[in-house]
C-alpha atoms as a PDB file:
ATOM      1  CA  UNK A   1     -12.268   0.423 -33.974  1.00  0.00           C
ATOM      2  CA  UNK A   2     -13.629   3.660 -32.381  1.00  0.00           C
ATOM      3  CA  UNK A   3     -14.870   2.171 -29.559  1.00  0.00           C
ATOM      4  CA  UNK A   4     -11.533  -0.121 -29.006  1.00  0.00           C
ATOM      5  CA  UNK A   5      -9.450   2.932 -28.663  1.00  0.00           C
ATOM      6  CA  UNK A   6     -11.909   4.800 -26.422  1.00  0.00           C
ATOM      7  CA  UNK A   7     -12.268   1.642 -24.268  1.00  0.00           C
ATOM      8  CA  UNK A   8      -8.437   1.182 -24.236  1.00  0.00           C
ATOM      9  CA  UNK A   9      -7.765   4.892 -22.919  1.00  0.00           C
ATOM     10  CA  UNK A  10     -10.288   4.774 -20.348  1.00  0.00           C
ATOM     11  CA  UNK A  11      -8.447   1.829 -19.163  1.00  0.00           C
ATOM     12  CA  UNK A  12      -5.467   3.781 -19.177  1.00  0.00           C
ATOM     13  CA  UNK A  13      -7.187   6.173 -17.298  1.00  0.00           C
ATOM     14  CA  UNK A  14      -8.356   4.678 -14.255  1.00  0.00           C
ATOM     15  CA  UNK A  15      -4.645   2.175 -14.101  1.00  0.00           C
ATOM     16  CA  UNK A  16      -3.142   5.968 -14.152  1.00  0.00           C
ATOM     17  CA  UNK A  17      -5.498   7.585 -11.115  1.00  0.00           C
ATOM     18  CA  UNK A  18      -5.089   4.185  -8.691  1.00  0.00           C
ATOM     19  CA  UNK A  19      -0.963   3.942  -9.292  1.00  0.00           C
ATOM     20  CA  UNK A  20      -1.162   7.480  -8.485  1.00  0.00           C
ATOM     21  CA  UNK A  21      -3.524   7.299  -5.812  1.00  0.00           C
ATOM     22  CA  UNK A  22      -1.327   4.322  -4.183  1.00  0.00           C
ATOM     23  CA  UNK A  23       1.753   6.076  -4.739  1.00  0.00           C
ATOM     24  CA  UNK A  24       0.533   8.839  -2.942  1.00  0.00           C
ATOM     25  CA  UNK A  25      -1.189   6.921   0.052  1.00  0.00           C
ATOM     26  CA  UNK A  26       2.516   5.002   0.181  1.00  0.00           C
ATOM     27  CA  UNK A  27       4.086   9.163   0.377  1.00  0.00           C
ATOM     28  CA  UNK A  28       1.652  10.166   2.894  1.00  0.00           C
ATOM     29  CA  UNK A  29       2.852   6.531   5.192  1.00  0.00           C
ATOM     30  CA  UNK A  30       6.256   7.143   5.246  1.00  0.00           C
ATOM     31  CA  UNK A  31       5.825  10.692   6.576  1.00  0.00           C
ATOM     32  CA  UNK A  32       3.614   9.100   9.587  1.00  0.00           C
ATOM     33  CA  UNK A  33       5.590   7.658  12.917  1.00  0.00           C
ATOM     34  CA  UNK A  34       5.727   3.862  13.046  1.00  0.00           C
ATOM     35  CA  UNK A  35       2.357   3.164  13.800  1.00  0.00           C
ATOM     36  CA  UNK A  36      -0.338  -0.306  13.724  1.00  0.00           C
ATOM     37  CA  UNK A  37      -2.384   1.468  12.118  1.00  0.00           C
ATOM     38  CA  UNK A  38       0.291   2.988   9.168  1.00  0.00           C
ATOM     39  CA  UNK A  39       1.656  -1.271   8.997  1.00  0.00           C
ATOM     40  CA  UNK A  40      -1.662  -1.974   8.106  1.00  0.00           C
ATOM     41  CA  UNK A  41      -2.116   0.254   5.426  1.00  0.00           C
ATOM     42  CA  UNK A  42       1.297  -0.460   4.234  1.00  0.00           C
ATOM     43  CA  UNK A  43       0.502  -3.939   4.355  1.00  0.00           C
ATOM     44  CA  UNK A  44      -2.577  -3.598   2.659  1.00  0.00           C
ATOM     45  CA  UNK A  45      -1.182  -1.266  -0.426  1.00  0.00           C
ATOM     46  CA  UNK A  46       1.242  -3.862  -1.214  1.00  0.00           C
ATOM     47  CA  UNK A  47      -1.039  -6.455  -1.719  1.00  0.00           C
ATOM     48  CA  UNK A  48      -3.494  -4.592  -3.893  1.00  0.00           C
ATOM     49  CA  UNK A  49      -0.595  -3.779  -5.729  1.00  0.00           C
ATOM     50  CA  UNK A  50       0.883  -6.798  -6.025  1.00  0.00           C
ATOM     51  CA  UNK A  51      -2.674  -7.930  -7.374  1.00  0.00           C
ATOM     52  CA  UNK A  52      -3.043  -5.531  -9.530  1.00  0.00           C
ATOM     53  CA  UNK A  53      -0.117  -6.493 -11.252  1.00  0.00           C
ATOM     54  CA  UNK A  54      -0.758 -10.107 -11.470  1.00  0.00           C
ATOM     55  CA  UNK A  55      -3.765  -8.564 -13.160  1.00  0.00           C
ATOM     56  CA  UNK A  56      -2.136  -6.329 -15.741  1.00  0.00           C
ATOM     57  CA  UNK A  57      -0.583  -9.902 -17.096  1.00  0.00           C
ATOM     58  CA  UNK A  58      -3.460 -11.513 -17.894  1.00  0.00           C
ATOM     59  CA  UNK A  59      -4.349 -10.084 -21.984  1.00  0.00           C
ATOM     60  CA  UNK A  60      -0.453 -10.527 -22.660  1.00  0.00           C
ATOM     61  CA  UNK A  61      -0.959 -13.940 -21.471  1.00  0.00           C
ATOM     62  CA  UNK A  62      -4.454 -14.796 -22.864  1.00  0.00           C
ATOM     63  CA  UNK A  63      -2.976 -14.629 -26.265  1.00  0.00           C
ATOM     64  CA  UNK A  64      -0.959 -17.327 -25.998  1.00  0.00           C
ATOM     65  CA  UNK A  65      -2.935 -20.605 -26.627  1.00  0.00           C
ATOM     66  CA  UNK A  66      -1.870 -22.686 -22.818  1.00  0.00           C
ATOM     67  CA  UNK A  67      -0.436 -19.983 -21.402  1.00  0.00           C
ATOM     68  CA  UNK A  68      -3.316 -18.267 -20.597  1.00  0.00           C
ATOM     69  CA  UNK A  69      -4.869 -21.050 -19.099  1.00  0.00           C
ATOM     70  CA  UNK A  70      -1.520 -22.323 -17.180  1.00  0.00           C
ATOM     71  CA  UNK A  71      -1.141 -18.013 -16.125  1.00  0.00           C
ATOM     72  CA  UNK A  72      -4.774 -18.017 -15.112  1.00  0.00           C
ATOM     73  CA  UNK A  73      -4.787 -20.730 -12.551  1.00  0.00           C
ATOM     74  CA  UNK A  74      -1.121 -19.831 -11.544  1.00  0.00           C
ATOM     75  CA  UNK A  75      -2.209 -16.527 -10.140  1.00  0.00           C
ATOM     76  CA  UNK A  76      -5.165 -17.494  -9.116  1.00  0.00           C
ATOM     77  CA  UNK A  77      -3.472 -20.202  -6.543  1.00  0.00           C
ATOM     78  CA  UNK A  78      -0.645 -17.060  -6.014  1.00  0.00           C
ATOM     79  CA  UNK A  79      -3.013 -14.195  -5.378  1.00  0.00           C
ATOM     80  CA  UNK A  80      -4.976 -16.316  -3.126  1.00  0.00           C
ATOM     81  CA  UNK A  81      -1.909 -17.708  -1.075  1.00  0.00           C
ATOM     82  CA  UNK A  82      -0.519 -13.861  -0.774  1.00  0.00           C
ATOM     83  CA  UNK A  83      -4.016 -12.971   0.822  1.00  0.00           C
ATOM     84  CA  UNK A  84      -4.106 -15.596   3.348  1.00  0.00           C
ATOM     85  CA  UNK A  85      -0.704 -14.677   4.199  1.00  0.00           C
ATOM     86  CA  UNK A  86      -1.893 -11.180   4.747  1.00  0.00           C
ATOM     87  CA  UNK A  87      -4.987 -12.014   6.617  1.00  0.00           C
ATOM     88  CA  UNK A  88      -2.746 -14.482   8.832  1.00  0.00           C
ATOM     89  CA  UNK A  89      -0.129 -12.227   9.755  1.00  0.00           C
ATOM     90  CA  UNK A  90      -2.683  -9.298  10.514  1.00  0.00           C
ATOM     91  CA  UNK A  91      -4.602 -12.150  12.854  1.00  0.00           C
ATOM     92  CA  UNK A  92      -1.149 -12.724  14.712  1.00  0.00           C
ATOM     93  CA  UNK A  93      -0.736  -9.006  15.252  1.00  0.00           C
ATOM     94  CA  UNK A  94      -2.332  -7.629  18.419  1.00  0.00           C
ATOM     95  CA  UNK A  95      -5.358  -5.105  18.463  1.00  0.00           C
ATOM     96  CA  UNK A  96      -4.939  -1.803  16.917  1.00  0.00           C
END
């Protein structure tokens, strides 16, 4: 049981320095000009975001007996639509 708690608050731990490290990276954007470069990063925090949320969902989900499954493939197709949107859109933009 130890070990479940320790595991659980180093979790905690790392979910707590990344929001903080995007919210921060998202602070330091909106104090730049508009900018390719700062679109891109803006771009690019809200999909890891976004992924990492569709991420935090998945033990809630697991514990139900098809939900899981049904969640699971779900995001998977979801995730992997939202990146190809990304990567198209950043293909249409002209060079930085």
């Amino acid at each position: 049981m130890a070990y479940f708690v320790a595991d659980v608050f180093n979790f905690m731990k790392v979910v707590v320095i990344c929001v903080s490290a995007l919210i921060a990276l998202v602070l330091v954007l909106m104090a730049i000009p508009r900018s390719p470069v700062r679109d891109f990063v803006l771009s690019l925090t809200q999909r890891v975001g976004a992924t990492a949320t569709a991420l935090a969902f998945v033990p809630p989900m697991d514990a139900i007996p098809i939900g899981g499954e049904l969640y699971d493939l779900v995001a998977l197709i979801g995730v992997i639509y939202y990146w190809y949107t990304f990567f198209q859109q950043q293909s249409r933009k002209e060079a930085i």
